[in-house]
C-alpha atoms as a PDB file:
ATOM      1  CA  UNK A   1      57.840 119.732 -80.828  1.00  0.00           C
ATOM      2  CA  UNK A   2      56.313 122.150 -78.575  1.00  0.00           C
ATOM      3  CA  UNK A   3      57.831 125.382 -79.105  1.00  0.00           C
ATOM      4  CA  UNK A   4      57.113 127.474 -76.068  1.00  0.00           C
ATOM      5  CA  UNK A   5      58.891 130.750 -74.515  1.00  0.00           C
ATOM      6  CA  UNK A   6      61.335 128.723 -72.188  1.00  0.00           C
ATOM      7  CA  UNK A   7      62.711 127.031 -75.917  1.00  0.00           C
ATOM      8  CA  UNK A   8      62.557 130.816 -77.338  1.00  0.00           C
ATOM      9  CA  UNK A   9      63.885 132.172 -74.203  1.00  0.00           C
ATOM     10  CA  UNK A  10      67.465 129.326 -74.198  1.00  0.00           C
ATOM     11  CA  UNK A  11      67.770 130.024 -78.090  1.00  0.00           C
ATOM     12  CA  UNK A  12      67.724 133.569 -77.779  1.00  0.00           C
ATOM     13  CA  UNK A  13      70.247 133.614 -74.282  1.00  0.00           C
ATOM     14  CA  UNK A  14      72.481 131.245 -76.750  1.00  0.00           C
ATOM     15  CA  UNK A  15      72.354 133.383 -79.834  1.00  0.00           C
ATOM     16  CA  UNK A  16      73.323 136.364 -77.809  1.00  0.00           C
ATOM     17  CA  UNK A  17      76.450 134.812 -75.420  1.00  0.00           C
ATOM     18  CA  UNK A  18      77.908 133.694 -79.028  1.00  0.00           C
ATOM     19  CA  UNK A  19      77.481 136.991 -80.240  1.00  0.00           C
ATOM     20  CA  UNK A  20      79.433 138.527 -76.651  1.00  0.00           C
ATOM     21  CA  UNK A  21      82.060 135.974 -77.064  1.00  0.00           C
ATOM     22  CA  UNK A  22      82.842 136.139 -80.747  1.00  0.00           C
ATOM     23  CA  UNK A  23      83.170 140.566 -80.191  1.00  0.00           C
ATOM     24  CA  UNK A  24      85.163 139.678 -77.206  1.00  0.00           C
ATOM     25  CA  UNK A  25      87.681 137.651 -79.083  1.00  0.00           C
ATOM     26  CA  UNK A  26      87.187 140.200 -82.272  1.00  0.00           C
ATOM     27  CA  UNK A  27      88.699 142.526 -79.643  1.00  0.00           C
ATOM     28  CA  UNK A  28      91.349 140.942 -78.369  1.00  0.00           C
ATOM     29  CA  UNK A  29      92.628 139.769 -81.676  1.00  0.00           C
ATOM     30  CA  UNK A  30      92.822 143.765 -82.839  1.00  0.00           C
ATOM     31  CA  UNK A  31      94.324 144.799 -79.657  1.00  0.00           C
ATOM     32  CA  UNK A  32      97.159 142.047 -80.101  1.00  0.00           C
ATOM     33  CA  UNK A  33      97.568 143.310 -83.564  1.00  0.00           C
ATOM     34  CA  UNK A  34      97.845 146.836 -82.912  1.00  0.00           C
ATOM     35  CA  UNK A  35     100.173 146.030 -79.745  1.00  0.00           C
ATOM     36  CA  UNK A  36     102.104 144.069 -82.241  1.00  0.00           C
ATOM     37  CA  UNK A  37     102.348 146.841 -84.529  1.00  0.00           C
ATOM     38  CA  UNK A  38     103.487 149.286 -81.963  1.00  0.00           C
ATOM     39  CA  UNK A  39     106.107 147.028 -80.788  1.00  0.00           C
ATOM     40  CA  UNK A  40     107.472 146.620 -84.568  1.00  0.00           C
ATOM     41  CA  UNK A  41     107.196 150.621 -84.810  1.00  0.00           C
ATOM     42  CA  UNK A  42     109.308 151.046 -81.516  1.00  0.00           C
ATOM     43  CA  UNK A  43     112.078 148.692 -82.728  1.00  0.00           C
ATOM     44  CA  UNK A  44     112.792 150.416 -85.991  1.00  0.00           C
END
């Protein structure tokens, strides 16, 4: 297999929108949790 920059370029484009995505949802799971915790906090 040839292994030229166009390969290296996709893999690394790949590597780095998983990376985006998986902090994205890393974020939005804390944010739900400390909403959630703030809502539990309010209702005591």
């Amino acid at each position: 297999m040839h292994l030229d920059a166009v390969f290296w370029g996709s893999i690394v484009s790949v590597a780095i929108a998983v990376f985006i995505i998986g902090y994205l949802v890393y974020k939005v799971i804390r944010l739900m949790n400390e909403d959630a915790e703030r809502h539990k906090s309010e209702q005591q």
